[in-house]
PDB file of N, CA and C in Angstrom:
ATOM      1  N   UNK A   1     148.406 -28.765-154.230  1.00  0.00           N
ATOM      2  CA  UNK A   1     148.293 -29.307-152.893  1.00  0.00           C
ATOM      3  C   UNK A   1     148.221 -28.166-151.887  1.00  0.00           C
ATOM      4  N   UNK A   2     146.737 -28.323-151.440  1.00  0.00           N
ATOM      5  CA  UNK A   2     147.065 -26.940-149.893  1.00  0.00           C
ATOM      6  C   UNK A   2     147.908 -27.311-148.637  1.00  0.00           C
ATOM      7  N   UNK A   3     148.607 -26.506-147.800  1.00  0.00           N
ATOM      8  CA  UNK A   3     149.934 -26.526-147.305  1.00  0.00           C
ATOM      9  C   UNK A   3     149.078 -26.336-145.797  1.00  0.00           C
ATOM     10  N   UNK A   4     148.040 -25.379-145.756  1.00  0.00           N
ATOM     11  CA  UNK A   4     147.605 -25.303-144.367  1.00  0.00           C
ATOM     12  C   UNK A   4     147.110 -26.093-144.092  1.00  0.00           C
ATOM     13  N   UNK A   5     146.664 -26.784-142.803  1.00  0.00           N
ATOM     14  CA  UNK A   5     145.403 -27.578-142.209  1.00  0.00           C
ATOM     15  C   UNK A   5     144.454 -26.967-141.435  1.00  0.00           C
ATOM     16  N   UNK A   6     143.475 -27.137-141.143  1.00  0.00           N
ATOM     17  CA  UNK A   6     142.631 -26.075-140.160  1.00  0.00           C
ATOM     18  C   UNK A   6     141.303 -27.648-139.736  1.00  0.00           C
ATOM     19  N   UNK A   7     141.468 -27.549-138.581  1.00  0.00           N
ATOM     20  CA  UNK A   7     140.789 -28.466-138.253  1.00  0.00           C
ATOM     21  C   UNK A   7     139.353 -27.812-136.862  1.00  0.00           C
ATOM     22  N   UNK A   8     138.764 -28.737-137.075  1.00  0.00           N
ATOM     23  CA  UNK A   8     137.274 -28.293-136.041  1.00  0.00           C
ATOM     24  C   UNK A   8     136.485 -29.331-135.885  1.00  0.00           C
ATOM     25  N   UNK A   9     135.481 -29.335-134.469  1.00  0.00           N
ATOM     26  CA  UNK A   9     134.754 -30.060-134.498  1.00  0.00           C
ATOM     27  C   UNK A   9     133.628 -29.666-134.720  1.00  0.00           C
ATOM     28  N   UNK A  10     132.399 -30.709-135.353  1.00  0.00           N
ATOM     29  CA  UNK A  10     131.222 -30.316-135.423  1.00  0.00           C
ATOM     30  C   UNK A  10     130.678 -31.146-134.689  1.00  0.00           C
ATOM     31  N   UNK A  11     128.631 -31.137-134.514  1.00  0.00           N
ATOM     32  CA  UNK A  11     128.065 -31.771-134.096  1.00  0.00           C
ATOM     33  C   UNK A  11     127.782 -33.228-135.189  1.00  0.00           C
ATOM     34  N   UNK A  12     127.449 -34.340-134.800  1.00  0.00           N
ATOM     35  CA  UNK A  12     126.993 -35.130-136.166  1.00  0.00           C
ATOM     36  C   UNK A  12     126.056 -34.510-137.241  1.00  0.00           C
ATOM     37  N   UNK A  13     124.467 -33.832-136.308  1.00  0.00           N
ATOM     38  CA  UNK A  13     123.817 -33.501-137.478  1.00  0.00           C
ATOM     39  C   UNK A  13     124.769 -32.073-138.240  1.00  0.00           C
ATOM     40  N   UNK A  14     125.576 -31.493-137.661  1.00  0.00           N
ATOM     41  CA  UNK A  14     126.105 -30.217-138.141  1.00  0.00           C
ATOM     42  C   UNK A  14     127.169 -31.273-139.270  1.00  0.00           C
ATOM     43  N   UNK A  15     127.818 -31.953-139.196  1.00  0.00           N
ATOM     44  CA  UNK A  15     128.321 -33.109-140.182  1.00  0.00           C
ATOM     45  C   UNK A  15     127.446 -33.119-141.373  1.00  0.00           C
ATOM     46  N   UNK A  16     126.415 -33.928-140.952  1.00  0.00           N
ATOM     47  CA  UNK A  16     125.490 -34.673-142.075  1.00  0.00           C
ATOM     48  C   UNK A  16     124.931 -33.360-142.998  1.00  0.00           C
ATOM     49  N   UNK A  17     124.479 -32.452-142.315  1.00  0.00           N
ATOM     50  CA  UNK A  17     123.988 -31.128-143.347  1.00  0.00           C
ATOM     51  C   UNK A  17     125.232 -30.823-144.360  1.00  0.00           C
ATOM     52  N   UNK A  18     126.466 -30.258-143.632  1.00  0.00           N
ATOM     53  CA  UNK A  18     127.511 -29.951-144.476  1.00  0.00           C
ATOM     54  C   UNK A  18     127.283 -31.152-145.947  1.00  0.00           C
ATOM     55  N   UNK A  19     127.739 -32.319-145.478  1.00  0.00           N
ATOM     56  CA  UNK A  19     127.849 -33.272-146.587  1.00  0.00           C
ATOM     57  C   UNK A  19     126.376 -33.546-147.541  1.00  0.00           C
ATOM     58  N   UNK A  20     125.643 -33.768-146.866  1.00  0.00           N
ATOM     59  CA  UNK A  20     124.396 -33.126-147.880  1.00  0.00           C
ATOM     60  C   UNK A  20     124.613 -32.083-148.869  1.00  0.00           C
ATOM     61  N   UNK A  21     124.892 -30.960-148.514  1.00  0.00           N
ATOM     62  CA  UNK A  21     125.025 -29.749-149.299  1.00  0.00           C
ATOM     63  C   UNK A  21     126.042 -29.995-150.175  1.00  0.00           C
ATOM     64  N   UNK A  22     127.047 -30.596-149.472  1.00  0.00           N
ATOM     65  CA  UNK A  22     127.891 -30.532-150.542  1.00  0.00           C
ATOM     66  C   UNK A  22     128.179 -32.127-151.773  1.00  0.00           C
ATOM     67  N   UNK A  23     126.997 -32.743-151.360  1.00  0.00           N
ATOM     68  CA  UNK A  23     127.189 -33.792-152.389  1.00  0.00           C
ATOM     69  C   UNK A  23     125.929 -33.527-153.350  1.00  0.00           C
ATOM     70  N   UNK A  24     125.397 -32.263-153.182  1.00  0.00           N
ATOM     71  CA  UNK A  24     124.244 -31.733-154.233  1.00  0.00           C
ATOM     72  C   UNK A  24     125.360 -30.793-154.871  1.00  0.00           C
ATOM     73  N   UNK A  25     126.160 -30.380-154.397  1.00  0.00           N
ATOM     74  CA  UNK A  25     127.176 -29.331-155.062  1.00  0.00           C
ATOM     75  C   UNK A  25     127.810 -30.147-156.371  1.00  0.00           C
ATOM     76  N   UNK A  26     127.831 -31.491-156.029  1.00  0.00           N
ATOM     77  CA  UNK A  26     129.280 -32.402-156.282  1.00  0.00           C
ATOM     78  C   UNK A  26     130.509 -32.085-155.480  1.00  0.00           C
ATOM     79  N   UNK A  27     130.574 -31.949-154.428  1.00  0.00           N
ATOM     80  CA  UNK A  27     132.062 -31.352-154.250  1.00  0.00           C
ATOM     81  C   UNK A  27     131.916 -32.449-152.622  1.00  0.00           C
ATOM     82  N   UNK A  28     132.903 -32.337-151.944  1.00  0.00           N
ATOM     83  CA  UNK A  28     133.690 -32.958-150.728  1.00  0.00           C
ATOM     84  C   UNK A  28     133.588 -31.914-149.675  1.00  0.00           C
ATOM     85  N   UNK A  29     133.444 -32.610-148.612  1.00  0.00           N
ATOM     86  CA  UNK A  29     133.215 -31.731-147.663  1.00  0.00           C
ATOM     87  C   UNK A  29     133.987 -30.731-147.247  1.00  0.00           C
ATOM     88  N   UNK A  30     135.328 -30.957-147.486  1.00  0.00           N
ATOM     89  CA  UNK A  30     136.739 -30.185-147.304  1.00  0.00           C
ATOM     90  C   UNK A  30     136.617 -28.850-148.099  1.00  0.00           C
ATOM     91  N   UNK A  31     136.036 -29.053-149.243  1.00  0.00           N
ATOM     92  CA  UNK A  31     136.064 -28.460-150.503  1.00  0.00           C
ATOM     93  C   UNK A  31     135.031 -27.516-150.184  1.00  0.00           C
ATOM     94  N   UNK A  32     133.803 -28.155-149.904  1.00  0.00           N
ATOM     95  CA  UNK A  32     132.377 -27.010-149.651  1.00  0.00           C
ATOM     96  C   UNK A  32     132.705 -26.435-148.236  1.00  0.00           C
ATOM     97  N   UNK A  33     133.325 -26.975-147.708  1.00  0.00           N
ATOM     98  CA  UNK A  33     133.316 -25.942-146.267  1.00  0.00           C
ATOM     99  C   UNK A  33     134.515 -24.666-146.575  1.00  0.00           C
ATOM    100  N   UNK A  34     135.561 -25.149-147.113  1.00  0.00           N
ATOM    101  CA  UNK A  34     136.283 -23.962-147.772  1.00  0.00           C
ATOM    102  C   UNK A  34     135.841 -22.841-148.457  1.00  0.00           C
ATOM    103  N   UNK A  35     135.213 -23.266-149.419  1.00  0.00           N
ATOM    104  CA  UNK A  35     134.616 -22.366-150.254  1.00  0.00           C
ATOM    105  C   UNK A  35     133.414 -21.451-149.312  1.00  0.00           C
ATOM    106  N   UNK A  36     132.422 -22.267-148.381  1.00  0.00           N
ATOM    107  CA  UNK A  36     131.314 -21.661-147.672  1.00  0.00           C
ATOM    108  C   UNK A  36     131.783 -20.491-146.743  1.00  0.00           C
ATOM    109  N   UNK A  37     133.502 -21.152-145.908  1.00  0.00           N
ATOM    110  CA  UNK A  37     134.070 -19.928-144.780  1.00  0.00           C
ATOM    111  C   UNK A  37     135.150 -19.192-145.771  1.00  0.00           C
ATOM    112  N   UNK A  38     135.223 -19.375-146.674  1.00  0.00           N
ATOM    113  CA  UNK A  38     136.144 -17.987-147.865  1.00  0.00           C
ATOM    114  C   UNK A  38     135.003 -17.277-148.304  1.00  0.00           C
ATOM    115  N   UNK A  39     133.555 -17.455-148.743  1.00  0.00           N
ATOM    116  CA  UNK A  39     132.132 -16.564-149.051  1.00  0.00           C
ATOM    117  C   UNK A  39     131.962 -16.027-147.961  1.00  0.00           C
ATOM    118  N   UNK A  40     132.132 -16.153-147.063  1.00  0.00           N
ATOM    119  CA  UNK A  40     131.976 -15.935-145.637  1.00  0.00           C
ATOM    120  C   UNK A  40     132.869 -14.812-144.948  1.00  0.00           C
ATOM    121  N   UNK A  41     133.698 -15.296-145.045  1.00  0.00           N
ATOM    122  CA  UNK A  41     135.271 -14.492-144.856  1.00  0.00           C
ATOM    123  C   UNK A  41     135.162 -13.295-145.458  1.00  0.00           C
ATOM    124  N   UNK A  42     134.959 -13.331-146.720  1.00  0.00           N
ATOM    125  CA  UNK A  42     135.089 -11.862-147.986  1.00  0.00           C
ATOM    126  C   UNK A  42     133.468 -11.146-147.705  1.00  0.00           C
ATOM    127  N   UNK A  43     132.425 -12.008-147.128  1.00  0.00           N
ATOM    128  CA  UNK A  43     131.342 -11.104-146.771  1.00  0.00           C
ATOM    129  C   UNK A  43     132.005  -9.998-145.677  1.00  0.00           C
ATOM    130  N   UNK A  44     132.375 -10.511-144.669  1.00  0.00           N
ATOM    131  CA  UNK A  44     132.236 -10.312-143.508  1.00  0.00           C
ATOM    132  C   UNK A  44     133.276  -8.711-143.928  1.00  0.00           C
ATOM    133  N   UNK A  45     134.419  -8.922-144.660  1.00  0.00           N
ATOM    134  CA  UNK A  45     135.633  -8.095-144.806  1.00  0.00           C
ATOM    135  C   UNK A  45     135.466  -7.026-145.896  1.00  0.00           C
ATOM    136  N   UNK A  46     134.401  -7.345-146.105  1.00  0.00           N
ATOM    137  CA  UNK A  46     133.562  -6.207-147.639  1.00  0.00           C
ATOM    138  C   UNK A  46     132.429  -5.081-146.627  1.00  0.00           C
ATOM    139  N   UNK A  47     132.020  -5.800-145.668  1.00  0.00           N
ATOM    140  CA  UNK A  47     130.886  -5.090-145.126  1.00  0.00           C
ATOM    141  C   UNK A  47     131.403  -4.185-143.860  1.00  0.00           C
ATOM    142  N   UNK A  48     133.003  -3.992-144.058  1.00  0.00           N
ATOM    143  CA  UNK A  48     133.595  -3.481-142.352  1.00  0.00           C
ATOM    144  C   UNK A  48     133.555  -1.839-143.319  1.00  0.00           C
ATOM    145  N   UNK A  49     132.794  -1.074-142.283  1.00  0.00           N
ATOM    146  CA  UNK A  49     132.371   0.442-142.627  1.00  0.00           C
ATOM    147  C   UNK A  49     133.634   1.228-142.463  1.00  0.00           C
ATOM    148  N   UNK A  50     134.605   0.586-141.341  1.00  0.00           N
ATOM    149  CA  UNK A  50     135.422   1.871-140.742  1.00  0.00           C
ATOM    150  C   UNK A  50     137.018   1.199-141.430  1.00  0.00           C
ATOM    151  N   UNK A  51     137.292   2.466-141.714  1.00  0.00           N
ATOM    152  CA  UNK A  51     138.987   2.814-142.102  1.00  0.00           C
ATOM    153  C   UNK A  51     139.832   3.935-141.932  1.00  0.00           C
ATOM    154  N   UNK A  52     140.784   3.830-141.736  1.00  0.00           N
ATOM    155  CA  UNK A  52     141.302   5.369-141.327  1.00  0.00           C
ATOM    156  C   UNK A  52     142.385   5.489-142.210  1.00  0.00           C
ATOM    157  N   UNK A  53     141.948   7.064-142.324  1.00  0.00           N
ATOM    158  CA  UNK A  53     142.819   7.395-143.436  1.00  0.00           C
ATOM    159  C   UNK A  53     143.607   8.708-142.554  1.00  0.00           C
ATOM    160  N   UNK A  54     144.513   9.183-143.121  1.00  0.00           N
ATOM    161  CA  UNK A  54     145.343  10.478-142.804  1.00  0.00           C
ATOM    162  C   UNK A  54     144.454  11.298-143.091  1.00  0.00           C
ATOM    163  N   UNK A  55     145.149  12.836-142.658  1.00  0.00           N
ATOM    164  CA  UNK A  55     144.354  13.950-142.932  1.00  0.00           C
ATOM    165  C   UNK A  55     144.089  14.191-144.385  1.00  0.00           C
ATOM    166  N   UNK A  56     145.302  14.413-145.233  1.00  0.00           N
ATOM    167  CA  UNK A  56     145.156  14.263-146.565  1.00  0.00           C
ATOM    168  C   UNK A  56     144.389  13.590-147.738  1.00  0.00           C
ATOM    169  N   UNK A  57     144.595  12.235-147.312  1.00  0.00           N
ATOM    170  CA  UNK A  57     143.977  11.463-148.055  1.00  0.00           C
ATOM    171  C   UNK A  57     142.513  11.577-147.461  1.00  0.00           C
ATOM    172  N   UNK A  58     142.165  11.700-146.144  1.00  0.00           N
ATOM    173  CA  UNK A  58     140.414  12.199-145.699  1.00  0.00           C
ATOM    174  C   UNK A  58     140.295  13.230-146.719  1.00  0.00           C
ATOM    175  N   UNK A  59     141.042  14.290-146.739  1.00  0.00           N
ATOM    176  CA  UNK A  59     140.518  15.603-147.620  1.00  0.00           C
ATOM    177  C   UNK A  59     139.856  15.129-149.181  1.00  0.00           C
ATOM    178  N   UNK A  60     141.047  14.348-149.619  1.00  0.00           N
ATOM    179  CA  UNK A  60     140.935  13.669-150.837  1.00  0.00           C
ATOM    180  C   UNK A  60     139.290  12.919-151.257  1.00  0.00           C
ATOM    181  N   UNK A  61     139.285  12.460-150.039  1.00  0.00           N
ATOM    182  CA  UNK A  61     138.233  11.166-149.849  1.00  0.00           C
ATOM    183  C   UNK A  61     137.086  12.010-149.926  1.00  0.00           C
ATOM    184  N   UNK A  62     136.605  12.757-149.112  1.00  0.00           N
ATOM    185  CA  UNK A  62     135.803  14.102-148.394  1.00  0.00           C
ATOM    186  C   UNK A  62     135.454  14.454-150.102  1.00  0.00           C
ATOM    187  N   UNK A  63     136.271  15.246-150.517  1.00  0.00           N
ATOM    188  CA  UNK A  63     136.382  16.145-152.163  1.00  0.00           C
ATOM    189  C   UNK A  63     135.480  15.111-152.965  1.00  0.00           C
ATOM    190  N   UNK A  64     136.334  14.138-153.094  1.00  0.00           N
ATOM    191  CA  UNK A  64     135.169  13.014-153.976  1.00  0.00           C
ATOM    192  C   UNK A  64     133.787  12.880-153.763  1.00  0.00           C
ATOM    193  N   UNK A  65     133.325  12.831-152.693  1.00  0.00           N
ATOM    194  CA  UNK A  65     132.293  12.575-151.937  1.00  0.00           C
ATOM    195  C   UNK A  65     131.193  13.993-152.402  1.00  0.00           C
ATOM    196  N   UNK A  66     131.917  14.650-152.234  1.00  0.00           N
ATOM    197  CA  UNK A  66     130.863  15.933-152.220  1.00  0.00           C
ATOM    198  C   UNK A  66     130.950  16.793-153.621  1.00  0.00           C
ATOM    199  N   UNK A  67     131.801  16.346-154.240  1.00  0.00           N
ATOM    200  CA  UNK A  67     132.298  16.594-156.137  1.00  0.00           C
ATOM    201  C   UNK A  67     130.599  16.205-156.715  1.00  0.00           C
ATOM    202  N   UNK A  68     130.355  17.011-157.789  1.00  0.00           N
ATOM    203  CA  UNK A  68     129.474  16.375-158.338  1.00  0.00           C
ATOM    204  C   UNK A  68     129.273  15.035-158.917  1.00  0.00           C
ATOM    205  N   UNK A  69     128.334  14.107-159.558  1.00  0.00           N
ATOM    206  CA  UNK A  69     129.034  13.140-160.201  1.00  0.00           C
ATOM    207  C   UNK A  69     129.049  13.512-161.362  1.00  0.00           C
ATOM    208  N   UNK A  70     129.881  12.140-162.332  1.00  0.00           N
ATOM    209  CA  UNK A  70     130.244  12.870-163.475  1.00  0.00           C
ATOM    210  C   UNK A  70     129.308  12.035-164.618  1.00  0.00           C
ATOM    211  N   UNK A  71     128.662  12.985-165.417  1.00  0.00           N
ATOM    212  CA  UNK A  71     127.930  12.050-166.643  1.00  0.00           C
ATOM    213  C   UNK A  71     128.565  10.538-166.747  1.00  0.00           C
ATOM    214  N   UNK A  72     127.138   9.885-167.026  1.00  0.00           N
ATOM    215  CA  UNK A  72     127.854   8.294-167.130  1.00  0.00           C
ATOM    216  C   UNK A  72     126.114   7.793-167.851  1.00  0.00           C
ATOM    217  N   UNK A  73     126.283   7.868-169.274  1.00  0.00           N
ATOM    218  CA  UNK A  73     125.384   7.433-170.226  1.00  0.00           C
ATOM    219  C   UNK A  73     124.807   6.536-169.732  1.00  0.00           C
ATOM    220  N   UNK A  74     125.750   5.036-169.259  1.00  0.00           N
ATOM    221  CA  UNK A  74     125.209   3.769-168.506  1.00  0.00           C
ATOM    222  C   UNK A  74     124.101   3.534-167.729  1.00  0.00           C
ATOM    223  N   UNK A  75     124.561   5.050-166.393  1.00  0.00           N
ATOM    224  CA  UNK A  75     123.549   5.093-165.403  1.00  0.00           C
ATOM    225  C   UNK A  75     122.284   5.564-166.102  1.00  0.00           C
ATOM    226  N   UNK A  76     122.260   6.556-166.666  1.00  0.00           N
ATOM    227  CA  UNK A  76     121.195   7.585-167.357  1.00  0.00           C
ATOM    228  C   UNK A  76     120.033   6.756-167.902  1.00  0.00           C
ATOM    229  N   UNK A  77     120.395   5.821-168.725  1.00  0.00           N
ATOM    230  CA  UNK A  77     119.970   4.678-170.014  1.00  0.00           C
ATOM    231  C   UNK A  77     119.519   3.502-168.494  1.00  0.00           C
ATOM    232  N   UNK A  78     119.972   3.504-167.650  1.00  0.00           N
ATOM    233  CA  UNK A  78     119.653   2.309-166.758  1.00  0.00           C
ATOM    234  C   UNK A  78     118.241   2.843-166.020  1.00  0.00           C
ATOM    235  N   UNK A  79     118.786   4.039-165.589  1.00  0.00           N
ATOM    236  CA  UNK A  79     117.497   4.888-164.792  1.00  0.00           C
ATOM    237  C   UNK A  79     116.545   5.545-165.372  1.00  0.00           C
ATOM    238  N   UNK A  80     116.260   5.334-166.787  1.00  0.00           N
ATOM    239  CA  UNK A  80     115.361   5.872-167.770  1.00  0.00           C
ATOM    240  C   UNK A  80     114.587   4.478-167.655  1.00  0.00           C
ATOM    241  N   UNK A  81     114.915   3.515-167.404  1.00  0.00           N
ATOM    242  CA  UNK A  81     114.036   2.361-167.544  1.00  0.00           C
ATOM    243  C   UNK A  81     113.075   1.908-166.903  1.00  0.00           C
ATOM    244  N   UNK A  82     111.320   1.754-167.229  1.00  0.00           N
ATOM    245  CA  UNK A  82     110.260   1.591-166.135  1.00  0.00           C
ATOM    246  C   UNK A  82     110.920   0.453-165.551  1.00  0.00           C
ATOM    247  N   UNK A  83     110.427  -0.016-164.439  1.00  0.00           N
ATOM    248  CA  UNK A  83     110.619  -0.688-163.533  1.00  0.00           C
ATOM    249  C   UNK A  83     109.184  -2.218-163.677  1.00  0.00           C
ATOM    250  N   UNK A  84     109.597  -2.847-163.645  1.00  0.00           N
ATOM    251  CA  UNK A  84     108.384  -3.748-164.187  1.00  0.00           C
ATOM    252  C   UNK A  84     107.803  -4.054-163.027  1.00  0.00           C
ATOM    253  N   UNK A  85     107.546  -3.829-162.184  1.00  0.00           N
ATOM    254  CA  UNK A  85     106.395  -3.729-161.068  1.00  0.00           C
ATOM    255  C   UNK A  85     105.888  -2.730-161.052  1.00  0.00           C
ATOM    256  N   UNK A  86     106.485  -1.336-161.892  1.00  0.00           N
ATOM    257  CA  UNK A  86     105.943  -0.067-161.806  1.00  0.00           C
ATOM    258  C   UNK A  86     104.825   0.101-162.643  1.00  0.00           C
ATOM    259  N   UNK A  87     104.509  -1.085-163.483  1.00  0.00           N
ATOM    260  CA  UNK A  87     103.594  -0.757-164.437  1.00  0.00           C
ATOM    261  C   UNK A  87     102.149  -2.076-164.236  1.00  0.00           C
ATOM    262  N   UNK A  88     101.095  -1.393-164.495  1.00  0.00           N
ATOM    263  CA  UNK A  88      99.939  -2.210-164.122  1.00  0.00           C
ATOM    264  C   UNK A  88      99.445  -2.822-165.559  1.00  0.00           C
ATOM    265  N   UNK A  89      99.401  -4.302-165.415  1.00  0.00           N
ATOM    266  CA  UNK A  89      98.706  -4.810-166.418  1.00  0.00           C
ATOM    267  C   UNK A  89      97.108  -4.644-166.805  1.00  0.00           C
ATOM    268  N   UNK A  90      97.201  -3.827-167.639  1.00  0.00           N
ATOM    269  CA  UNK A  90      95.284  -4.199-167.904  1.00  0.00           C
ATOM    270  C   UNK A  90      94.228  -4.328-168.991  1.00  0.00           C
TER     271      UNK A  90
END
């Protein structure tokens, strides 16, 4: 059972779309609008550029940054691979 409430108004057609969408989902409107402003939420909080760090941990941060990278077979084997638009059928 969720404990918060969070309430809002919409327009009707801003209504009727939500519930559309979400009765192609299968799900309830409560349910798809949750899920749509938590995708939403974690976009928004993934894409914030700025953080501050201390001097130290900048140094730390800085070092990594400009460190070489380190062998990683994965990438190598990924980026050895043509690109399938790169190649012309004929």
């Amino acid at each position: 059972m969720r404990a918060a409430a969070i309430n809002l108004r919409a327009l009707p057609e801003q209504r009727d779309l939500i519930d559309h969408a979400a009765t192609l989902l299968g799900k309830n409107r409560s349910d798809f609008m949750l899920e749509a402003a938590c995708e939403r939420a974690q976009s928004v909080l993934l894409d914030q550029v700025f953080f501050g760090l201390n001097a130290e941990k900048f140094q730390q941060f800085t070092a990594l940054l400009d460190a070489p990278p380190s062998a990683n077979a994965g990438l190598e084997r990924l980026m050895a691979v043509k690109a399938p638009w790169g190649s012309h059928p004929t």
